[in-house]
Protein backbone atom coordinates (compact mmCIF):
# COMPACT_ATOMS: atom_id res chain seq x y z
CA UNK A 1 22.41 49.68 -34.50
CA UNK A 2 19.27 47.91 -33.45
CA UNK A 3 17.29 49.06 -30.63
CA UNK A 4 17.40 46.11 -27.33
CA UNK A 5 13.78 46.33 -27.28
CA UNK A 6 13.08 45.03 -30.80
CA UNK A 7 14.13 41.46 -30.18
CA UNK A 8 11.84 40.96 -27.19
CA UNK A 9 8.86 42.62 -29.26
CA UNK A 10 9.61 40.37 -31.95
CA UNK A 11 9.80 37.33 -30.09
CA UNK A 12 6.57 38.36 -28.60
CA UNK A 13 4.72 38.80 -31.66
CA UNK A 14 6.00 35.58 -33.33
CA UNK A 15 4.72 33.58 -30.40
CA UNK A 16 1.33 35.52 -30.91
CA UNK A 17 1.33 34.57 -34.17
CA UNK A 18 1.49 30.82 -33.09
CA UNK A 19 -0.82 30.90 -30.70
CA UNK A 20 -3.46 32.16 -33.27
CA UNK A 21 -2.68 29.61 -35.71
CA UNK A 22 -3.15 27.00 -33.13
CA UNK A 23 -6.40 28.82 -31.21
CA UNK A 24 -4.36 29.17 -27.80
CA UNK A 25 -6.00 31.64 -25.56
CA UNK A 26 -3.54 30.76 -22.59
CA UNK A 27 -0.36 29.46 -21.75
CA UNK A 28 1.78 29.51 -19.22
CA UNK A 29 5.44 27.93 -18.94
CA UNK A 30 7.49 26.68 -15.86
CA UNK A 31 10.69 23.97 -15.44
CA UNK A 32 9.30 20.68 -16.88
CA UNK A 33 5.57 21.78 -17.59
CA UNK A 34 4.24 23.69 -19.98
CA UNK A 35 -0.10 24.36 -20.03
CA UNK A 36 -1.75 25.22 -23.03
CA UNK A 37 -5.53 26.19 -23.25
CA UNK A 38 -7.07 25.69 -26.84
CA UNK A 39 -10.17 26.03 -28.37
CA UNK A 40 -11.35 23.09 -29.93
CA UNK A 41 -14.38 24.67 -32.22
CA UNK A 42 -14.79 27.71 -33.21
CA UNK A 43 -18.51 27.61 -34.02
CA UNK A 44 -19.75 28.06 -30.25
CA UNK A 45 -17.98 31.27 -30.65
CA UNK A 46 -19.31 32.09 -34.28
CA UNK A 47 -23.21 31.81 -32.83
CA UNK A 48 -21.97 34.07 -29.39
CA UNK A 49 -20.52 36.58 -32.04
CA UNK A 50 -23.39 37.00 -33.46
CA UNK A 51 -25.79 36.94 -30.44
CA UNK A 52 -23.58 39.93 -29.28
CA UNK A 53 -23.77 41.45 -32.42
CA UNK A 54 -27.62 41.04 -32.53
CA UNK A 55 -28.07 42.38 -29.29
CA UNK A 56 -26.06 45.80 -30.05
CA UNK A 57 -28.83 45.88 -33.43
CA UNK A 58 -31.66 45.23 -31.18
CA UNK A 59 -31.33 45.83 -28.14
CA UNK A 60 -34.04 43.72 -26.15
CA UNK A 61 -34.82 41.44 -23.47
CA UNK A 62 -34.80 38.20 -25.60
CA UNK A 63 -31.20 38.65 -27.35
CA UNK A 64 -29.79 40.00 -23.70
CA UNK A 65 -30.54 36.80 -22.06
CA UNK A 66 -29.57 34.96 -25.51
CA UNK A 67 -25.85 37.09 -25.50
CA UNK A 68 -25.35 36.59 -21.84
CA UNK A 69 -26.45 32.84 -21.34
CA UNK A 70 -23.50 32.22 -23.98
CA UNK A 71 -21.37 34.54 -22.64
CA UNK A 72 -21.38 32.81 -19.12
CA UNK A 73 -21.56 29.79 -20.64
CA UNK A 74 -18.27 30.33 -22.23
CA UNK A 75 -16.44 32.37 -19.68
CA UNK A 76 -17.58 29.80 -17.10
CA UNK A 77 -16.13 26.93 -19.17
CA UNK A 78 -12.87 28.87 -19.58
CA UNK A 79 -12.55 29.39 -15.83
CA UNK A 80 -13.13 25.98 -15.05
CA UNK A 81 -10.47 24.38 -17.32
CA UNK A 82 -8.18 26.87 -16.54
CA UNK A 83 -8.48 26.42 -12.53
CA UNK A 84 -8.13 22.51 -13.51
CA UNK A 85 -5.24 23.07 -15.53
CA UNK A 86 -3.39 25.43 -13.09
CA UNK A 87 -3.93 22.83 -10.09
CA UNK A 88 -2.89 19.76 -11.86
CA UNK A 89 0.71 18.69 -11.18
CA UNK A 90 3.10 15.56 -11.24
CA UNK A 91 6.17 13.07 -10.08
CA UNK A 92 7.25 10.43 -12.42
CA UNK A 93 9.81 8.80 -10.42
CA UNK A 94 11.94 5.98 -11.66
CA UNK A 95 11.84 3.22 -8.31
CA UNK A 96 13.62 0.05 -10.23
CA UNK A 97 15.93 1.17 -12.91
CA UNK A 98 16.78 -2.00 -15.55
CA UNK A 99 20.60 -3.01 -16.69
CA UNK A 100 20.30 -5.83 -18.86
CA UNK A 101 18.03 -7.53 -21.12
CA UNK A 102 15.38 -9.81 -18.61
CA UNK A 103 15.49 -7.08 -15.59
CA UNK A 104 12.39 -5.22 -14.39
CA UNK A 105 11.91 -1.64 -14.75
CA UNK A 106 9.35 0.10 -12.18
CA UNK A 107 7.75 3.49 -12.21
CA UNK A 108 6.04 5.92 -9.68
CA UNK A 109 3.61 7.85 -11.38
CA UNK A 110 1.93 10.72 -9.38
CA UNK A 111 -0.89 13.48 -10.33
CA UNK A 112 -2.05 16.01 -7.96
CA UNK A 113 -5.18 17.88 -8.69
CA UNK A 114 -5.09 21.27 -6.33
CA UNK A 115 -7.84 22.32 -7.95
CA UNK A 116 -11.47 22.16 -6.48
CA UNK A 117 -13.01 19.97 -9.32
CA UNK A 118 -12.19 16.56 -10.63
CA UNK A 119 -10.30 15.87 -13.93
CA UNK A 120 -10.38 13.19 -16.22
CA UNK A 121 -7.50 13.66 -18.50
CA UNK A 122 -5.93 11.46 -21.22
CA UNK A 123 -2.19 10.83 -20.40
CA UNK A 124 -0.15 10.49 -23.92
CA UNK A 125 3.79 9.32 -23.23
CA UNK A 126 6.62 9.80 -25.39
CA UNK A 127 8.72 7.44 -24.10
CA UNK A 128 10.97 4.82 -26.51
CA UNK A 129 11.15 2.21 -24.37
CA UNK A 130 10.02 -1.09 -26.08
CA UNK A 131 6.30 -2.33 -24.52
CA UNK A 132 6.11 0.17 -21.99
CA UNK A 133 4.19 2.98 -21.88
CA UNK A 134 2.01 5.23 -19.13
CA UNK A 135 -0.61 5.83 -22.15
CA UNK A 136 -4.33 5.76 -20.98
CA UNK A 137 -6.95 7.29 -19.39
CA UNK A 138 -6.27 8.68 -15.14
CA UNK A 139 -9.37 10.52 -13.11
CA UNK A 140 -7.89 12.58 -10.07
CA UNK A 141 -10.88 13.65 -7.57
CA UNK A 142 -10.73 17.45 -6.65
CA UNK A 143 -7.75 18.56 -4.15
CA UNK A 144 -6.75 14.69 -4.53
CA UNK A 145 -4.07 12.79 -5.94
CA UNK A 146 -3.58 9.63 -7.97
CA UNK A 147 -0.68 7.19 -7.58
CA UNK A 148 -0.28 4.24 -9.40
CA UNK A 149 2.91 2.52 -10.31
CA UNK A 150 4.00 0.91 -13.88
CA UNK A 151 6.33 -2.07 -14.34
CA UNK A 152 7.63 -4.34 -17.30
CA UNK A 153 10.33 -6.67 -18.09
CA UNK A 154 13.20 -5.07 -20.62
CA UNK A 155 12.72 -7.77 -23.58
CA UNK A 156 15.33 -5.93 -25.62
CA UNK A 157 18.96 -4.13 -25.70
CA UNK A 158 18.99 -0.19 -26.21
CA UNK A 159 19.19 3.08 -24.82
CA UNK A 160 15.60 4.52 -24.54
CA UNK A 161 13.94 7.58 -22.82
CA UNK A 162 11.21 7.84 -20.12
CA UNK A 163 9.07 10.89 -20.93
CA UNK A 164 8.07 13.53 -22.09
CA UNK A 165 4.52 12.84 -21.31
CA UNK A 166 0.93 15.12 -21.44
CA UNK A 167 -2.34 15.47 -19.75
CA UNK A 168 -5.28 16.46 -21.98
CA UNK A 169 -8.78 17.27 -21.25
CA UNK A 170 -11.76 19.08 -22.20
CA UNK A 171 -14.41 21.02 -20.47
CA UNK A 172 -17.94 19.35 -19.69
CA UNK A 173 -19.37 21.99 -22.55
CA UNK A 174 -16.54 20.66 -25.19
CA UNK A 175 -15.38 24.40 -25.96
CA UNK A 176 -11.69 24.25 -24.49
CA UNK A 177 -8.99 22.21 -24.13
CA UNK A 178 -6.18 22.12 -21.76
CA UNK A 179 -3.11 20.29 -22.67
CA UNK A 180 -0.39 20.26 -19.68
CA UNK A 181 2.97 18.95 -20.90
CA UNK A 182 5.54 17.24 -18.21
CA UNK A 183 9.29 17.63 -19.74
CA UNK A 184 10.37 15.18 -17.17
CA UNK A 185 12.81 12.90 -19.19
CA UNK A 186 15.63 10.16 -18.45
CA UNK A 187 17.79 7.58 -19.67
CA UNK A 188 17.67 4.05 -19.63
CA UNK A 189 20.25 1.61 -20.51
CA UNK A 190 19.39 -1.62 -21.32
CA UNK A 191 23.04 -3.15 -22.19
CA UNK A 192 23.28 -6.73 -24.40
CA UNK A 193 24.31 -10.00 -22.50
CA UNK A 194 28.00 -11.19 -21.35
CA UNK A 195 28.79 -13.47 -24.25
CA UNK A 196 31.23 -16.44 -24.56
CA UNK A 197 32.83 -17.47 -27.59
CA UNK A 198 36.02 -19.94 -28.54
CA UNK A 199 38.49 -17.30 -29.82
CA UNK A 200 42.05 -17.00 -30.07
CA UNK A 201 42.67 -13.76 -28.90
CA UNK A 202 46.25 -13.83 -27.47
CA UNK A 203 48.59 -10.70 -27.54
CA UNK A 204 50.88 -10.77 -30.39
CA UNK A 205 54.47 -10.22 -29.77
CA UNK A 206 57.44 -9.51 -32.19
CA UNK A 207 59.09 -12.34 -33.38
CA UNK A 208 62.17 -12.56 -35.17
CA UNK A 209 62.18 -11.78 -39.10
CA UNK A 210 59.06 -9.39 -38.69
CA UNK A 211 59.49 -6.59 -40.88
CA UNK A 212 59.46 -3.36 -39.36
CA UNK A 213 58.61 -0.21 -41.13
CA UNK A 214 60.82 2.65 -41.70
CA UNK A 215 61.02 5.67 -39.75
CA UNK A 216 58.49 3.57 -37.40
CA UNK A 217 59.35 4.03 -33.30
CA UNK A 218 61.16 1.49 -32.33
CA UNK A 219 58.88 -1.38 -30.10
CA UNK A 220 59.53 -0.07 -26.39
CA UNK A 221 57.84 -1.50 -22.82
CA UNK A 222 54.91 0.44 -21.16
CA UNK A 223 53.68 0.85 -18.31
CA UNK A 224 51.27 -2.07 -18.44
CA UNK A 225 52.09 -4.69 -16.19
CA UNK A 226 51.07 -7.99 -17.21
CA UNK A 227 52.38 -9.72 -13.85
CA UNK A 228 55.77 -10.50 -12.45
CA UNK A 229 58.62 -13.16 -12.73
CA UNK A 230 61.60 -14.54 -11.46
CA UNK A 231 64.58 -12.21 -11.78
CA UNK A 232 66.81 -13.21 -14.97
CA UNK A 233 70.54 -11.64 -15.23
CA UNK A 234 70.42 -8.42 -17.30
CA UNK A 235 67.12 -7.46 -15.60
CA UNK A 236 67.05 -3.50 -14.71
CA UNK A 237 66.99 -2.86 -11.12
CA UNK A 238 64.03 -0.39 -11.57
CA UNK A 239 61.73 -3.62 -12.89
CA UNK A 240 62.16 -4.97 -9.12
CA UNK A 241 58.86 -5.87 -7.62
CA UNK A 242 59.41 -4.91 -4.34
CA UNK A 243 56.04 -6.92 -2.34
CA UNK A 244 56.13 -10.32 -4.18
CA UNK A 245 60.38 -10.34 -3.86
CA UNK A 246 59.79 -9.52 0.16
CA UNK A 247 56.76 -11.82 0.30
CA UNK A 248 58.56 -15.13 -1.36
CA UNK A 249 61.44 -14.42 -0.23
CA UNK A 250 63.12 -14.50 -3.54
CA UNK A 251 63.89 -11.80 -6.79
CA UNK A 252 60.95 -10.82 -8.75
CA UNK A 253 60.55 -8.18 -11.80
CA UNK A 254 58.04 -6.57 -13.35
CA UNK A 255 56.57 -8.12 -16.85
CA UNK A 256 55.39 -5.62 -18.96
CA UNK A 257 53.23 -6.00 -22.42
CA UNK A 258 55.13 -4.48 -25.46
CA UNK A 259 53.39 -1.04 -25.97
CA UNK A 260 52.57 -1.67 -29.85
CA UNK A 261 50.51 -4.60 -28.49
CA UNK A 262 48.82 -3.28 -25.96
CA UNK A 263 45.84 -1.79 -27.35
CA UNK A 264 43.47 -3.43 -29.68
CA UNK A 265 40.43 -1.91 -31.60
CA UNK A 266 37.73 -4.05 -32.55
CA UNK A 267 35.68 -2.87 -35.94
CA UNK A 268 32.52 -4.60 -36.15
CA UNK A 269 30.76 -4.80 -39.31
CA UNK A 270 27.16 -3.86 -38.90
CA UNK A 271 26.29 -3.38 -42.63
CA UNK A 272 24.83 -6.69 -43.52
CA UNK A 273 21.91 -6.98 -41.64
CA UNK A 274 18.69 -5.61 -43.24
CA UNK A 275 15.57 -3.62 -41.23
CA UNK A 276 12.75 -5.73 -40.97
CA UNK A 277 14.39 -9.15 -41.98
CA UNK A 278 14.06 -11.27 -38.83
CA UNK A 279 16.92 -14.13 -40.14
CA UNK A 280 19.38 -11.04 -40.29
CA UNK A 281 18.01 -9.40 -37.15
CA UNK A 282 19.14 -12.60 -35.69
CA UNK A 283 22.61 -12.03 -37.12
CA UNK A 284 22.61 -9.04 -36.10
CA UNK A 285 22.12 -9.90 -32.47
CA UNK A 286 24.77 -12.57 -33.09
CA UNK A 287 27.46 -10.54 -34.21
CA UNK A 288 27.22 -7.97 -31.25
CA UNK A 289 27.70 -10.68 -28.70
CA UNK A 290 30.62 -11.43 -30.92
CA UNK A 291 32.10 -8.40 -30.47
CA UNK A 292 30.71 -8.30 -26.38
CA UNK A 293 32.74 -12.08 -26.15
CA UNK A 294 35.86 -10.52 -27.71
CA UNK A 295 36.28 -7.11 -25.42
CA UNK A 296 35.23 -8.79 -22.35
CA UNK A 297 38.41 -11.26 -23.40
CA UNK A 298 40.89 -9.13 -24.66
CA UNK A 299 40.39 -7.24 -21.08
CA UNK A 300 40.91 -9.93 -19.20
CA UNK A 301 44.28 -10.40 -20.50
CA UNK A 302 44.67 -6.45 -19.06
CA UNK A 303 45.14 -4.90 -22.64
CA UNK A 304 44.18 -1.32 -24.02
CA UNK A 305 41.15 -1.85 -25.71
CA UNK A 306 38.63 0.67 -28.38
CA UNK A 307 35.63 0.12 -30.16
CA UNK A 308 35.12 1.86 -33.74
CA UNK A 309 31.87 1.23 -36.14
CA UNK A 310 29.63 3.41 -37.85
CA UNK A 311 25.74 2.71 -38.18
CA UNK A 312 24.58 6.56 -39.51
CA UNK A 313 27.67 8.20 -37.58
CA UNK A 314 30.63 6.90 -36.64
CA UNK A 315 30.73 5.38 -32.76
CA UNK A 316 34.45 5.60 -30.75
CA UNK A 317 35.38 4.51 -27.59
CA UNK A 318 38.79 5.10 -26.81
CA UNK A 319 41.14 2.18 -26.16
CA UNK A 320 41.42 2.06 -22.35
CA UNK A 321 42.13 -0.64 -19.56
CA UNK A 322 40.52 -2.47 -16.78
CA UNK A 323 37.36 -4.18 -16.52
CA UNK A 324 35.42 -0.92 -16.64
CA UNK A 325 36.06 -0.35 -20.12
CA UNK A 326 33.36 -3.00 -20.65
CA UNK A 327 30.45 -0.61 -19.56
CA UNK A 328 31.23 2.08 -22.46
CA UNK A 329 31.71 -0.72 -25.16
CA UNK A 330 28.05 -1.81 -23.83
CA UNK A 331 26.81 1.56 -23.89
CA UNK A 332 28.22 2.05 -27.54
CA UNK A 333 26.93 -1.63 -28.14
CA UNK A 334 23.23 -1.25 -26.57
CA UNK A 335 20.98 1.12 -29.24
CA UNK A 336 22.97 -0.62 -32.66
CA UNK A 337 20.66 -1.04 -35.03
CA UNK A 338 20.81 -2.21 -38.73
CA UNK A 339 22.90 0.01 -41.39
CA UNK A 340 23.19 -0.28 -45.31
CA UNK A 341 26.06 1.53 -45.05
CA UNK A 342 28.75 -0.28 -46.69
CA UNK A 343 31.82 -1.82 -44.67
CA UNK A 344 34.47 0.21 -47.02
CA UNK A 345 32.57 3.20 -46.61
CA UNK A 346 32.94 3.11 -42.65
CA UNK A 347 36.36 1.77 -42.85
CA UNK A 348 37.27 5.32 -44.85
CA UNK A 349 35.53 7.09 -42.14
CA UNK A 350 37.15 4.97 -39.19
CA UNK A 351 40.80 5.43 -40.84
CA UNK A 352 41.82 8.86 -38.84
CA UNK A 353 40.35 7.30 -35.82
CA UNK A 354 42.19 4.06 -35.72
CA UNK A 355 45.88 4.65 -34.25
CA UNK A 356 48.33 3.49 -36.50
CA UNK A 357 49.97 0.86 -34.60
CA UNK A 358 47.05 -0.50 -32.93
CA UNK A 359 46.04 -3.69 -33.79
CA UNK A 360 42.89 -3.85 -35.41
CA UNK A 361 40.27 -6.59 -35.01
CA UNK A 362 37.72 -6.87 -37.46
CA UNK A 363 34.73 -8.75 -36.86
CA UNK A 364 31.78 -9.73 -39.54
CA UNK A 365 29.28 -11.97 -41.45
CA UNK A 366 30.06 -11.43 -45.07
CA UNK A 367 32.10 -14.20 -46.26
CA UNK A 368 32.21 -12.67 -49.63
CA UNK A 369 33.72 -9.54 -49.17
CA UNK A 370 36.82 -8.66 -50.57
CA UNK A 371 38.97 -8.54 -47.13
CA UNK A 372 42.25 -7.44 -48.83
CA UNK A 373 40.58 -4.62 -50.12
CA UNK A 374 38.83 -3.85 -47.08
CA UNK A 375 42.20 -4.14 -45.36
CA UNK A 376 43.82 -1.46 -47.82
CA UNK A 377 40.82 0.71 -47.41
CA UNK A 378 41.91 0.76 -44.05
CA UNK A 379 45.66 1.54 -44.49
CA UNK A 380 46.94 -2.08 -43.39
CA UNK A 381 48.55 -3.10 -46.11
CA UNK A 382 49.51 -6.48 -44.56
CA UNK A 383 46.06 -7.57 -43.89
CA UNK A 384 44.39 -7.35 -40.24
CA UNK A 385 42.84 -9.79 -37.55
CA UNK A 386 39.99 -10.98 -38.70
CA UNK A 387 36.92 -12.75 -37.33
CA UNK A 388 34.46 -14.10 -39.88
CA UNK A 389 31.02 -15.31 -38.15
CA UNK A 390 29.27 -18.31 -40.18
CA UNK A 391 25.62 -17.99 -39.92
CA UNK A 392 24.96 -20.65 -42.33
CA UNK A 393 25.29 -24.00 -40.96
CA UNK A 394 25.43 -26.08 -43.90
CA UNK A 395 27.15 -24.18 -46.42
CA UNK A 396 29.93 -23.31 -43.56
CA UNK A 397 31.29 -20.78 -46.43
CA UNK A 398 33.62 -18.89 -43.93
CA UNK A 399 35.90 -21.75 -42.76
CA UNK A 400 37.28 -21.60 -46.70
CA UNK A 401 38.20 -17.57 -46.61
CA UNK A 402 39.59 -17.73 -43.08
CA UNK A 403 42.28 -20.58 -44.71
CA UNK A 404 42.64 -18.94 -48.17
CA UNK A 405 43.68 -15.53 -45.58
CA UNK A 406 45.80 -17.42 -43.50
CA UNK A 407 47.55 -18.53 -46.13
CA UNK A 408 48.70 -15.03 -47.14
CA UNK A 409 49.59 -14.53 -43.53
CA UNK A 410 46.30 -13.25 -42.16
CA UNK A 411 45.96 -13.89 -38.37
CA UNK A 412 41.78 -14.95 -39.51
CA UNK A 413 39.64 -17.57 -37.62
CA UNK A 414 36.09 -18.33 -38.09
CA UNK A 415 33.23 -19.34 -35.27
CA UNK A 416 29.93 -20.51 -36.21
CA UNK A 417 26.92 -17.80 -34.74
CA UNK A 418 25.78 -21.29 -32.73
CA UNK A 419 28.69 -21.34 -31.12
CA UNK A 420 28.38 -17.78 -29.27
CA UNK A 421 26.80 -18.26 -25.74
CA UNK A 422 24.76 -15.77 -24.17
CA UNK A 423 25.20 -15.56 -20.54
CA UNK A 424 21.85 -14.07 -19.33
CA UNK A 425 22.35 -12.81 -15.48
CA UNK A 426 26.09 -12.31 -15.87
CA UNK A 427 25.95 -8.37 -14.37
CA UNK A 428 24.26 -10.30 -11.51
CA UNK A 429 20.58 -12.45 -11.17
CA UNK A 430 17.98 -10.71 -13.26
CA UNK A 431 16.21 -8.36 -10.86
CA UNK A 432 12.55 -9.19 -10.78
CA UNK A 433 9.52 -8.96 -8.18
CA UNK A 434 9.64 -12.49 -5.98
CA UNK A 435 7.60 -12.85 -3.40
CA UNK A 436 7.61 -16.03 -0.96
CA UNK A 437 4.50 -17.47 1.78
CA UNK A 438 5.78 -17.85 4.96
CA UNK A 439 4.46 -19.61 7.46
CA UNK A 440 2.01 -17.35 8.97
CA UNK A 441 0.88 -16.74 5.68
CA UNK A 442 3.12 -13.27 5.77
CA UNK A 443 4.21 -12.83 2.11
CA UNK A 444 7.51 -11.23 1.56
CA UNK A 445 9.27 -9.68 -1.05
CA UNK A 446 12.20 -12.28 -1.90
CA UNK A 447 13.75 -10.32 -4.36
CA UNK A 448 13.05 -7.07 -5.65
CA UNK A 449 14.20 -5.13 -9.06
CA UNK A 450 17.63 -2.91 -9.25
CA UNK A 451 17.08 0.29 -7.48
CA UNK A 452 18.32 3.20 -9.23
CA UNK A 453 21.11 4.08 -6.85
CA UNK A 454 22.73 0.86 -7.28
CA UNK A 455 23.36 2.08 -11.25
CA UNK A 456 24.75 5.60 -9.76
CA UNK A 457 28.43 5.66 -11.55
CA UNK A 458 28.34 2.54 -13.34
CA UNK A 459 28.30 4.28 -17.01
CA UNK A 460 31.43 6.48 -16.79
């Protein structure tokens, strides 16, 4: 059985170890900072090693006032840094939080210096957001503090992370240096563009002479209500809608969508777009306001819908209703970036996760891909919706596949990238800093950016 006090002494010793390896002679940890004192040389402390030494061979006047200069020398540098580095503190606060691609994103950035000398410390930040960084050089007088704020304009879609950041610095002698690290971190969410697009998108309903498979549940009404009608002889009393037959004065009844129709999952195909390439970059970006333009329509006709792709993992959002299923499809949609992954290889991965009678909507760019393949790989037999994206204007090489699939009974259409409209400020105006003269010659702010309470439950 193993003694409780070996772990502890274990742990302790490892973390001695480290701080010898890196020439740490103090640290101290606390939530969100953590202060490390280094040296950065160790030849100042070779030539006081051997003044000491020199001075316990012969004793004397001369190497006494040789040891102890260095000695004070070094012990006063180490007391200064580490009095700087205990006293230094600081507030990243996040004042204008961004939403979508053209918004402003605003920081408060604060350092307090408690200590009774000045610092001039290097700031290094660790944050992923595109073109913005804190990175540079701050001085903070002594028992001061330093506030400056830090604002750009989101150019891009993605999730990213503000922070972790560090303050370094060095004593006036060069011997030590103090490295205090700030674990302050958050999430930003910069979601792609509203998108329109000319697709047929309408629910599918059973029609007579479909072929239904055996031992399959038979086709049965939910409880999705798709909007009302005039009562019809044979309707069930419970489909009654009670406020619009008192408000028109007349019978009304429930219409509700077929439940093997009412959720849809949309499989984008991410695979053809290559790092680094800007022409499929720009597919890339194309195709995910595809997919934006198709869930943004599909709920509007109040169905069930899910995302499903796979970039190094696979991605699932579960098939829900309403308007705010758009927000986790954005989310899902906002860090994709460019996969070699083949689209059979995610389809195998996406097959447990796809319900069985869902309808599937696949979305690409590769017009020579072997969809009926693709379609078995995903265990629909009789094919799947497809929608094929032409990127090449001239060649217009989708527009023969979608016929040669329709033929065979494919429900596949075709839209040219071109024809997939962006629609920049549709969350609301872009938020930016405006400012307008009045007549006094007051200026006023116009128009501010989005202020981080305003995104407070808007990702679920």
């Amino acid at each position: 059985m193993q003694r409780p006090w070996v772990t502890p002494v274990r742990d302790a010793l490892r973390r001695l170890a480290e701080h010898a390896a890196a020439r740490v002679v103090f640290a101290r940890r606390a939530p969100e900072r953590t202060l490390h004192i280094r040296i950065v040389t160790l030849a100042p402390f070779m030539v006081l090693g051997a003044a000491l030494a020199a001075y316990a061979a012969w004793p004397g006047a001369a190497t006494a006032i040789v040891a102890g200069s260095l000695l004070t020398a070094v012990a006063g540098a180490f007391w200064l840094i580490r009095a700087q580095a205990l006293g230094l503190t600081a507030e990243r606060r996040l004042t204008y939080a961004p939403l979508q691609v053209g918004d402003e994103i605003e920081e408060q950035i604060t350092l307090l210096n408690a200590s009774t000398w000045p610092i001039i410390a290097r700031l290094d930040d660790a944050s992923t957001l595109h073109g913005y960084s804190l990175s540079g050089v701050q001085s903070i007088d002594a028992r001061g503090a330093r506030v400056w704020r830090l604002r750009a304009v989101c150019k891009r879609r993605g999730i990213a992370t503000l922070g972790p950041w560090t303050a370094s610095w060095q004593d006036p002698l060069g011997l030590f240096e103090a490295r205090v690290s700030f674990g302050q971190r958050r999430e930003v969410v910069v979601v792609p563009p509203l998108a329109r697009a000319e697709l047929s998108l309408t629910p599918r309903r059973a029609r007579l002479g479909d072929r239904a498979l055996l031992r399959q549940p038979l086709r049965a009404d939910s409880a999705q209500v798709a909007g009302v009608r005039e009562f019809a002889v044979g309707d069930p009393v419970q489909r009654v809608h009670w406020p619009t037959s008192a408000r028109r004065q007349a019978w009304f009844v429930k219409r509700l969508d077929p439940e093997a129709s009412s959720d849809v999952w949309l499989l984008p195909d991410f695979g053809r777009a290559a790092p680094g390439d800007d022409a499929h970059e720009a597919q890339l970006e194309s195709l995910i306001l595809l997919v934006v333009a198709a869930a943004d329509q599909l709920l509007t006709q109040r169905l069930r819908v899910g995302l499903a792709c796979a970039v190094d993992a696979p991605i699932v959002v579960p098939a829900r209703q309403g308007r705010g299923q758009l927000w986790p499809i954005l989310r899902a949609l906002a860090p994709i970036q460019s996969s070699k992954r083949g689209f059979n290889e995610v389809l195998a991965d996406l097959r447990s996760v796809v319900p069985a009678r869902a309808r599937v909507i696949a979305l690409s760019a590769d017009v020579a891909a072997d969809w009926p393949a693709r379609a078995a790989v995903l265990g629909r037999a009789g094919g799947l919706d497809l929608i094929l994206m032409e990127t090449d204007p001239v060649a217009r090489s989708a527009w023969p596949v979608v016929e040669a699939l329709q033929q065979q009974g494919w429900p596949a259409q075709a839209i040219a990238s071109a024809a997939i409209r962006p629609l920049l400020g549709a969350y609301g105006p872009l938020r930016r800093w405006e400012f307008r003269a009045l007549g006094t010659g007051r200026i006023v702010a116009q128009q501010t950016p989005r202020g981080q309470g305003e995104l407070e439950g808007l990702w679920p």
